[in-house]
Protein backbone atom coordinates (compact mmCIF):
# COMPACT_ATOMS: atom_id res chain seq x y z
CA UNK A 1 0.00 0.00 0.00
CA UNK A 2 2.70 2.77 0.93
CA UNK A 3 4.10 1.29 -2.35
CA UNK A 4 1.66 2.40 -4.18
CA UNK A 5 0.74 5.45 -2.56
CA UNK A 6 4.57 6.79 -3.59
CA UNK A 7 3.75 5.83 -6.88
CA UNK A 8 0.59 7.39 -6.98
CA UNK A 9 2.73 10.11 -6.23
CA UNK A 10 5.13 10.41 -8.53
CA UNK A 11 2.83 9.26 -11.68
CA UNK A 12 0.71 12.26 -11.65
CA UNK A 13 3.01 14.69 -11.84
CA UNK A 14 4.45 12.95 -14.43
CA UNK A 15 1.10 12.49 -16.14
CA UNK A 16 -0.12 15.67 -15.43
CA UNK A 17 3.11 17.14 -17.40
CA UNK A 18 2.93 14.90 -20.33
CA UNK A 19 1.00 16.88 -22.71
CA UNK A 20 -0.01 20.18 -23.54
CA UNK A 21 -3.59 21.45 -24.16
CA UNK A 22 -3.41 21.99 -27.85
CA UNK A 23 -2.54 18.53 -28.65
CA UNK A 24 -5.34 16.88 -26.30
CA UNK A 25 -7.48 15.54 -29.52
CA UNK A 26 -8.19 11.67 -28.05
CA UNK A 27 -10.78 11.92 -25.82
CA UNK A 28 -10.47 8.29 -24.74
CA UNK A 29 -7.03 9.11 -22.63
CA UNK A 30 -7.77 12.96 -21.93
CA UNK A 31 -4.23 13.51 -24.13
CA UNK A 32 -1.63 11.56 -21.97
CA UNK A 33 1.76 10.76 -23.89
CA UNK A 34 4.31 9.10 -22.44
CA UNK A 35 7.08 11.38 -21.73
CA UNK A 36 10.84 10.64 -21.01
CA UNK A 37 10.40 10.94 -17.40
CA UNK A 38 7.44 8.58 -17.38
CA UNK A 39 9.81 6.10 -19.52
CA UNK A 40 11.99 5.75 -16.57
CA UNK A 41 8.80 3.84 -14.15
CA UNK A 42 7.10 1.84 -17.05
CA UNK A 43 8.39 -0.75 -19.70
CA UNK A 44 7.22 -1.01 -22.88
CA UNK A 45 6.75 -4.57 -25.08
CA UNK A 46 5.99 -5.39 -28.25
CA UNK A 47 3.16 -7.35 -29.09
CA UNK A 48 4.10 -10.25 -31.31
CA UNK A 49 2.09 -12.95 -33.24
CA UNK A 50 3.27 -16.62 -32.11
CA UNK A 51 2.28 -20.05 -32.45
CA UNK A 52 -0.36 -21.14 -29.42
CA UNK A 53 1.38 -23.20 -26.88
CA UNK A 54 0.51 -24.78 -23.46
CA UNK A 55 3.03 -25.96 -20.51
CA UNK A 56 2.57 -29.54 -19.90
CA UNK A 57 3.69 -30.95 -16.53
CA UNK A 58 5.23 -34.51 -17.16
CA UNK A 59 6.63 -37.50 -14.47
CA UNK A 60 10.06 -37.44 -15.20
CA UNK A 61 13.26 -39.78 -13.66
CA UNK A 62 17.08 -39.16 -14.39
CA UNK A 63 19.36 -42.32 -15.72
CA UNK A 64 22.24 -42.98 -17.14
CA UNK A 65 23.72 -41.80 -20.36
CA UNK A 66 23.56 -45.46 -22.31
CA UNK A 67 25.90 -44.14 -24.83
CA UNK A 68 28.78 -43.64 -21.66
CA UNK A 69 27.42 -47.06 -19.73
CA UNK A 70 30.79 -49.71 -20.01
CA UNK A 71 29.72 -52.57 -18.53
CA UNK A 72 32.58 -55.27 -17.14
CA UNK A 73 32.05 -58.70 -17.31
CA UNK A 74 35.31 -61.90 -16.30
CA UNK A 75 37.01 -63.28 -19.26
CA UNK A 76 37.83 -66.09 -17.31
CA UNK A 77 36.58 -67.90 -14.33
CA UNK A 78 38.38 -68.19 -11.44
CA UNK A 79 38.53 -66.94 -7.73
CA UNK A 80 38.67 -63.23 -6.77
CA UNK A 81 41.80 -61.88 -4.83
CA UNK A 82 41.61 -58.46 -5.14
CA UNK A 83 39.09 -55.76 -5.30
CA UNK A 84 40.45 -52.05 -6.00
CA UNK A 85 36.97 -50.12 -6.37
CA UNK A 86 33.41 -49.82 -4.63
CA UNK A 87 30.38 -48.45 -5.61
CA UNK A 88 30.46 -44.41 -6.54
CA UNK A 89 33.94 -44.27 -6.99
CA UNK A 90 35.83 -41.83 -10.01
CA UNK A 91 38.01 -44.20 -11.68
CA UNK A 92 39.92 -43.01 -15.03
CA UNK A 93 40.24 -45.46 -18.62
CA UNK A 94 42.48 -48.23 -17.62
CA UNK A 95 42.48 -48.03 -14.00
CA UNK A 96 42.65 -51.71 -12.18
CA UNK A 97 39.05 -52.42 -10.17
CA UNK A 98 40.07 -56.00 -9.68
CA UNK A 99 42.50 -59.48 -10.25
CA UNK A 100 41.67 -62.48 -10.56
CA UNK A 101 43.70 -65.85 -10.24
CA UNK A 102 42.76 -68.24 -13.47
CA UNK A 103 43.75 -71.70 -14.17
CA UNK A 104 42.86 -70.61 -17.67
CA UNK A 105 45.74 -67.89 -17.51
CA UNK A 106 48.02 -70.58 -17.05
CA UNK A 107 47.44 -72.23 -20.10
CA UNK A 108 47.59 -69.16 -21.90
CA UNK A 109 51.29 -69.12 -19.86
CA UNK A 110 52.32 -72.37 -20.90
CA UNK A 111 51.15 -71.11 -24.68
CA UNK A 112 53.35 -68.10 -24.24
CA UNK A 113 56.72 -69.98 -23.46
CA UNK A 114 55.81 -72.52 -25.83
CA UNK A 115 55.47 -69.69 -28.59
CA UNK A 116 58.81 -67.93 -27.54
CA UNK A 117 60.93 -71.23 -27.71
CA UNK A 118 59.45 -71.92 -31.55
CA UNK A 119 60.70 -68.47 -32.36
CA UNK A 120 63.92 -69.45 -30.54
CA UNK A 121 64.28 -72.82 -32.51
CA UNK A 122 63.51 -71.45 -35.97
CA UNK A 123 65.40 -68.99 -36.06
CA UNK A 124 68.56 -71.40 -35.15
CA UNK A 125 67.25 -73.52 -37.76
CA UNK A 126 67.27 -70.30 -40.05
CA UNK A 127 70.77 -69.09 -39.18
CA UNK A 128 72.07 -72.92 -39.67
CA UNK A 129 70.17 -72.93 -43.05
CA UNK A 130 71.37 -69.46 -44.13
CA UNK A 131 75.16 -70.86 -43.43
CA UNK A 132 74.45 -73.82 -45.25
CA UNK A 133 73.31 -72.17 -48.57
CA UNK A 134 76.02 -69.59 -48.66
CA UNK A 135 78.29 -72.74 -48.62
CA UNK A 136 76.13 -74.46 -51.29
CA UNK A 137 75.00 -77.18 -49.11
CA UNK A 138 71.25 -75.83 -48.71
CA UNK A 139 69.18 -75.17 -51.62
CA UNK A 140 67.03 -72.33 -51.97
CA UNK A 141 63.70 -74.27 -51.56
CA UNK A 142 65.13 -75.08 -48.04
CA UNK A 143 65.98 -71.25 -47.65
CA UNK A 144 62.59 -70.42 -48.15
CA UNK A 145 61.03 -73.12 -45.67
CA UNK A 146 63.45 -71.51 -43.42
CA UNK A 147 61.98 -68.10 -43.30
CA UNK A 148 58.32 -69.79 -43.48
CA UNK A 149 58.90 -71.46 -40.00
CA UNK A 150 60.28 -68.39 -38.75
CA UNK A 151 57.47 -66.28 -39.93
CA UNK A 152 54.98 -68.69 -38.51
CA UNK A 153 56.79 -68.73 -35.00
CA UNK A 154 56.98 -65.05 -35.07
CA UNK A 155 53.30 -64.51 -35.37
CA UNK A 156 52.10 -67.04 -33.35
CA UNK A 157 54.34 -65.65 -30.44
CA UNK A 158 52.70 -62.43 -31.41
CA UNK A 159 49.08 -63.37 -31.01
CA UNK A 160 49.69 -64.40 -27.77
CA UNK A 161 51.52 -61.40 -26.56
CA UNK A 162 47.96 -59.22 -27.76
CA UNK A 163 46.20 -61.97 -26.07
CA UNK A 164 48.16 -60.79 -22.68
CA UNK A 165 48.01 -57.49 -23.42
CA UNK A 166 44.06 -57.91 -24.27
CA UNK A 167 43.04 -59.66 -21.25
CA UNK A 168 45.67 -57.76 -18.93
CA UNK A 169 47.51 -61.51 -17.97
CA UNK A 170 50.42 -60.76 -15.42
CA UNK A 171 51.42 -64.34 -15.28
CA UNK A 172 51.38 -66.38 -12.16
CA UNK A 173 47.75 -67.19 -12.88
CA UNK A 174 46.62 -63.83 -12.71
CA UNK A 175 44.87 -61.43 -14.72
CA UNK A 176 43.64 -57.64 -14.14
CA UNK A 177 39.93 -56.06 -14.75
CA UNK A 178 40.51 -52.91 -15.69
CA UNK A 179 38.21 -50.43 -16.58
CA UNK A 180 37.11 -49.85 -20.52
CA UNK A 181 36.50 -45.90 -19.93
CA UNK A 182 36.56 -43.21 -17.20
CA UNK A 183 33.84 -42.51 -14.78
CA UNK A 184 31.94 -43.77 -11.78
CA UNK A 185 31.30 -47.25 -10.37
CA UNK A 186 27.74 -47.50 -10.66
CA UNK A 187 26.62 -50.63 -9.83
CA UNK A 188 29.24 -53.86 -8.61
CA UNK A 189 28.71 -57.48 -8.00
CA UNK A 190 32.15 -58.41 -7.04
CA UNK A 191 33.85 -59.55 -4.22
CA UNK A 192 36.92 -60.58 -2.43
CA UNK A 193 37.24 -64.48 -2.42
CA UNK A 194 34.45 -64.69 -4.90
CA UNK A 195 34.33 -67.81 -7.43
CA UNK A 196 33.60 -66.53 -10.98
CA UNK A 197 32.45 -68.83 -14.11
CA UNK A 198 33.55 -67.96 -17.32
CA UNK A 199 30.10 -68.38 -18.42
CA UNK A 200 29.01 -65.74 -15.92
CA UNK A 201 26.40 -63.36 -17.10
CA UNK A 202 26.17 -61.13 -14.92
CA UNK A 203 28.52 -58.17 -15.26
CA UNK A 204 31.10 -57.25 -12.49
CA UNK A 205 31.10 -53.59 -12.85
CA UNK A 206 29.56 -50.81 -14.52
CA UNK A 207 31.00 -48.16 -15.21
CA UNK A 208 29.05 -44.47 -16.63
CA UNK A 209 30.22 -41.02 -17.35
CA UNK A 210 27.94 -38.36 -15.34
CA UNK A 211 28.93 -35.87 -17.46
CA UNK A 212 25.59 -36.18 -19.49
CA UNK A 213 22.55 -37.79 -18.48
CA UNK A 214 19.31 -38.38 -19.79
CA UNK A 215 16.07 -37.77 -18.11
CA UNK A 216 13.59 -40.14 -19.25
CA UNK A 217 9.91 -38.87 -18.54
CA UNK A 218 6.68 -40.85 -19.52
CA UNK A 219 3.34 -38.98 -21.63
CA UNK A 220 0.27 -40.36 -20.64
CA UNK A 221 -1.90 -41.60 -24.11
CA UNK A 222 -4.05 -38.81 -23.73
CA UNK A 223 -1.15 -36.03 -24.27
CA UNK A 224 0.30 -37.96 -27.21
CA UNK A 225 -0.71 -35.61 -29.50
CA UNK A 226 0.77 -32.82 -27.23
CA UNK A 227 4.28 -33.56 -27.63
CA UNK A 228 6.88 -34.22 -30.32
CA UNK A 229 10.70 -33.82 -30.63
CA UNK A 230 11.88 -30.62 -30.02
CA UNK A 231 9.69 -29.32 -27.79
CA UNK A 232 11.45 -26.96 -25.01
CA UNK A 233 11.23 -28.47 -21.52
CA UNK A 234 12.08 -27.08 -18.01
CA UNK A 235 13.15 -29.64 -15.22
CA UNK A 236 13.06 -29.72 -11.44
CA UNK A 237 14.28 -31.90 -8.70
CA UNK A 238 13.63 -32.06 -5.10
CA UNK A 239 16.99 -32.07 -4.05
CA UNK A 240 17.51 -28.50 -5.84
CA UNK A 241 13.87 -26.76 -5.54
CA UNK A 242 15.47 -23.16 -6.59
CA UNK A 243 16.69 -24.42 -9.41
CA UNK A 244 15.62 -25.50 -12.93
CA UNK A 245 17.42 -27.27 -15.97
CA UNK A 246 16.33 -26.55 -19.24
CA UNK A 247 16.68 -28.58 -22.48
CA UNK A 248 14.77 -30.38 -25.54
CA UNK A 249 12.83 -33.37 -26.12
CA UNK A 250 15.62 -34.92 -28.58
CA UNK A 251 13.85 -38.09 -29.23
CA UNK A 252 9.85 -39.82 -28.76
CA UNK A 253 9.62 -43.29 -28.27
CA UNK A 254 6.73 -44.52 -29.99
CA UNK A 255 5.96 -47.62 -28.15
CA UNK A 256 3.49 -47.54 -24.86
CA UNK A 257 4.47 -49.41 -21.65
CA UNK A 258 1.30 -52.04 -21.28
CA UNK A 259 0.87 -51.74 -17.95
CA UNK A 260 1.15 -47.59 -17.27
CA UNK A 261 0.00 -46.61 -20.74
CA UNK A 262 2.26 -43.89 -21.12
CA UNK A 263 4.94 -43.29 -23.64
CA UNK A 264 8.20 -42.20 -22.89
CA UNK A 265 10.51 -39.30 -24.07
CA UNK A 266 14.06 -38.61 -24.01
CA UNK A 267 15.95 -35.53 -22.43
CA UNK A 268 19.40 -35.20 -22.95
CA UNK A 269 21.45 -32.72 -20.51
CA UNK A 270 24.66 -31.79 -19.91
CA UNK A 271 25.68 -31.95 -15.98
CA UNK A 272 29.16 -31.18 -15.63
CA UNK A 273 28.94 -30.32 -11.68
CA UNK A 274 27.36 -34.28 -11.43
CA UNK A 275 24.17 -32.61 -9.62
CA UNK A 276 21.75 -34.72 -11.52
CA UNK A 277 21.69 -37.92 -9.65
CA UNK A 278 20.92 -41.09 -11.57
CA UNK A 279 17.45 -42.12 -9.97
CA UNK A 280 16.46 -38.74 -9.12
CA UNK A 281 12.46 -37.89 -9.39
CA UNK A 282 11.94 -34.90 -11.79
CA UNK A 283 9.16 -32.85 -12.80
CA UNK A 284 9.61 -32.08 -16.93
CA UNK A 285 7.01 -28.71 -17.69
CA UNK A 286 7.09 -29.08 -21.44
CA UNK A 287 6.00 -26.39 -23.72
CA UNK A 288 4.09 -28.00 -26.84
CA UNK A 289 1.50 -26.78 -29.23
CA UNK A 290 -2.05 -26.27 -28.10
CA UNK A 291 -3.43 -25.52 -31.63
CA UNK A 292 -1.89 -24.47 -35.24
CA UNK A 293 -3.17 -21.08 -34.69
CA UNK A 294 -1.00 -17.81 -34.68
CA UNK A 295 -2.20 -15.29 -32.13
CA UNK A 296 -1.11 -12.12 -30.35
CA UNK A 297 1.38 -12.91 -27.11
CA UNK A 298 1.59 -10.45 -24.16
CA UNK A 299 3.18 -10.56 -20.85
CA UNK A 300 0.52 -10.94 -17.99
CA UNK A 301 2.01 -8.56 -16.00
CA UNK A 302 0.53 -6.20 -19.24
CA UNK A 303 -3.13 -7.23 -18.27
CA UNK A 304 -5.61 -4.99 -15.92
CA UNK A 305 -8.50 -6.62 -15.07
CA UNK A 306 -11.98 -4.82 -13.59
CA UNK A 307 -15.48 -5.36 -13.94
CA UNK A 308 -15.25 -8.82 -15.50
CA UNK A 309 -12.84 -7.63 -18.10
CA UNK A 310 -9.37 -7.39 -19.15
CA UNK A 311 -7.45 -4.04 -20.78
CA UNK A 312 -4.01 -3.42 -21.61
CA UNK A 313 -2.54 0.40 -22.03
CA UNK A 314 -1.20 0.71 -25.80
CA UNK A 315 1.06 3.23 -26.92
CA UNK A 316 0.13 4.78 -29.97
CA UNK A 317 2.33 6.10 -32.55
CA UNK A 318 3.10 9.53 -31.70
CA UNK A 319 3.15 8.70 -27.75
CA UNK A 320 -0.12 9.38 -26.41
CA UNK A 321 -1.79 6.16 -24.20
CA UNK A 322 -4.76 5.17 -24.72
CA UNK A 323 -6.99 1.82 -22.79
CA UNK A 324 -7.63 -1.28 -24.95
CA UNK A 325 -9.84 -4.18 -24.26
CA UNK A 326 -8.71 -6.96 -25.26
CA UNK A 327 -10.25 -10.69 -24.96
CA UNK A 328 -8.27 -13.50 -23.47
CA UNK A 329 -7.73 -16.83 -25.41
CA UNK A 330 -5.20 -18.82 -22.80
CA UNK A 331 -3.15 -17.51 -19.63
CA UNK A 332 -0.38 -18.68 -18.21
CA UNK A 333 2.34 -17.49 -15.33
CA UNK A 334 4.70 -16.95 -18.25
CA UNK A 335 2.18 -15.85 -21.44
CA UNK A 336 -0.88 -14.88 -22.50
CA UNK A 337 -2.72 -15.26 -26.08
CA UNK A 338 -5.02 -12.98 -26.97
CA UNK A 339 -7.79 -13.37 -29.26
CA UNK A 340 -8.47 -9.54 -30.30
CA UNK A 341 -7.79 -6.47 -29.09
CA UNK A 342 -3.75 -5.56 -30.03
CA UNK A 343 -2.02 -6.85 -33.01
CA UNK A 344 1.14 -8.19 -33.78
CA UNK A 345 3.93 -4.86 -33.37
CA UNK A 346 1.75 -3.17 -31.21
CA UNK A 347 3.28 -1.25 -28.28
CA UNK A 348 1.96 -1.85 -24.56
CA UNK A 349 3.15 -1.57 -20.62
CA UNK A 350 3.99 -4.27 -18.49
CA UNK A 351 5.37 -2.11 -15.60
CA UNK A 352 3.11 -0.47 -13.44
CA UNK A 353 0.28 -1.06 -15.36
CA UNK A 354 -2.19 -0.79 -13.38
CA UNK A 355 -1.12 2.69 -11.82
CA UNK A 356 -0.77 4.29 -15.33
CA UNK A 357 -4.41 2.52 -16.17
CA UNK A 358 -6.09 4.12 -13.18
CA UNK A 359 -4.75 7.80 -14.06
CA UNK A 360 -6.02 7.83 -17.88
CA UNK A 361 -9.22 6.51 -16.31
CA UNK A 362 -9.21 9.44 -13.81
CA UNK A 363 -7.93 11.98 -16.50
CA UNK A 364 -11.32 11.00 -18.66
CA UNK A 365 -13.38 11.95 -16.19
């Protein structure tokens, strides 16, 4: 109230200024213009024509980004001694989240030395041959089958060196899970002691980036219609109530779970400060098309309302303000559409509407 009452009293002396008798031809708004001065307590928009929309308020959940999800499964079976990471840990591309002792690692062992020694041997028997043909005892042909058996020693020892490297062997019967990419430990199902099967399943880590995530949020059949890729969208969390995170719907799924009957859309967002939990309950406000028409869309803070109708105060070409009723199509916190009344490029006040609107109404009198 005393906010308004200092208002009062600085608008009329800035109304009452505004114009001078000679020029007061509009008998709607007694001759008001808007001034400099009264520039520096109002704000002027423009009116423009958009596309009707409405805010839809969708169920929403945050999960992992499936394009970052690594998941770790044994190569071989064997018994668990180590385990280097736990559940929500950071661990970078390569880091070691576990060994395991293999029998099968042992044969790859016994493969290894058995590969080495064949390279050993053939290339005696190639040396011996080489000697042998410079002195004209060896013929080419046996020259040849020379460097064949070498070749063939050389690549099998090879293979099984990438098979070590592969499968992260350190000999001993022991072999290293490491992890395929960097991020957190999201789920684990490993232990110390544990007896794996090489035919096991089940994976032993997983491993996502947090970086991005995707907030998967489900349309109920009757708002089908209502929403399509693209459509802005505005998310909130309990855990951050002063806070919102805005985005796109970058892809529709066009199947509907049987039992909920709601269809589910994608949201992908960046969260580089990890606050989006995976898990987390959302709320997803999506802005969608209510109807292909084009209308005229004002701020609500433009609108007065009395007497079971609603004005703005337009600003006419050369300055002078005049009342306008105009009729409301939808109304939102954040826009209205109006059915008539202004036009697209239309000038009106948002700011102190209301106080401006009760002076021309006075200065008609």
């Amino acid at each position: 109230m005393n906010q308004n009452i200092f208002l009062l009293g600085l608008f009329f002396p800035l109304l009452c200024n505004c114009s001078a008798p000679a020029e007061q031809t509009d008998t709607t708004n007694g001759g008001i213009f808007l001034t400099d001065s009264l520039k520096q307590v109002v704000a002027i928009d423009t009116v423009s024509i958009q596309e009707v929309t409405m805010e839809l308020t969708l169920n929403g959940r945050v999960t992992f980004n499936q394009e970052q999800v690594a998941r770790v499964y044994p190569i071989f079976g064997g018994t668990v001694t180590e385990v280097h990471a736990e559940t929500g840990d950071y661990v970078q591309k390569g880091e070691v989240l576990a060994v395991i002792r293999s029998g099968e690692v042992a044969d790859y062992e016994k493969q290894q030395k058995d590969a080495a020694q064949q390279v050993l041997t053939a290339r005696r028997a190639m040396d011996a041959t080489q000697d042998m043909y410079v002195s004209g005892i060896a013929s080419e042909r046996d020259m040849l089958q020379a460097k064949q058996e070498l070749a063939a020693a050389e690549a099998e020892d090879k293979r099984v060196k990438e098979v070590f490297s592969i499968y992260h062997l350190l000999g001993n019967s022991f072999y290293q899970v490491k992890s395929p990419v960097a991020g957190f430990i999201v789920n684990k199902n490993i232990s110390k002691d544990m007896q794996i099967r090489p035919d096991q399943s089940e994976e032993l880590f997983t491993v996502s980036g947090l970086e991005n995530v995707w907030v998967m949020a489900d349309v109920y059949e009757s708002d089908i219609s209502k929403v399509c890729a693209g459509d802005r969208v505005e998310i909130t969390t309990l855990a951050y109530r002063n806070r919102s995170f805005g985005g796109t719907i970058d892809k529709v799924y066009q199947v509907l779970n049987d039992e909920s009957k709601t269809m589910s859309v994608r949201i992908k967002l960046q969260n580089k400060d990890y606050l989006l939990k995976p898990g987390m309950f959302t709320n997803v406000k999506v802005t969608c098309k209510a109807s292909e028409e084009r209308m005229a869309r004002i701020d609500p803070h433009s609108l007065v309302f009395e007497n079971g109708k609603n004005y703005v105060v337009a600003v006419d070409g050369d300055g002078s303000l005049q009342v306008k009723e105009v009729e409301i199509y939808k109304r939102s916190d954040k826009e209205c559409y109006l059915r008539s009344g202004v036009t697209g490029g239309d000038k009106i006040l948002n700011k102190n509407v209301l106080l401006v609107y009760n002076a021309l109404n006075d200065d008609s009198k």
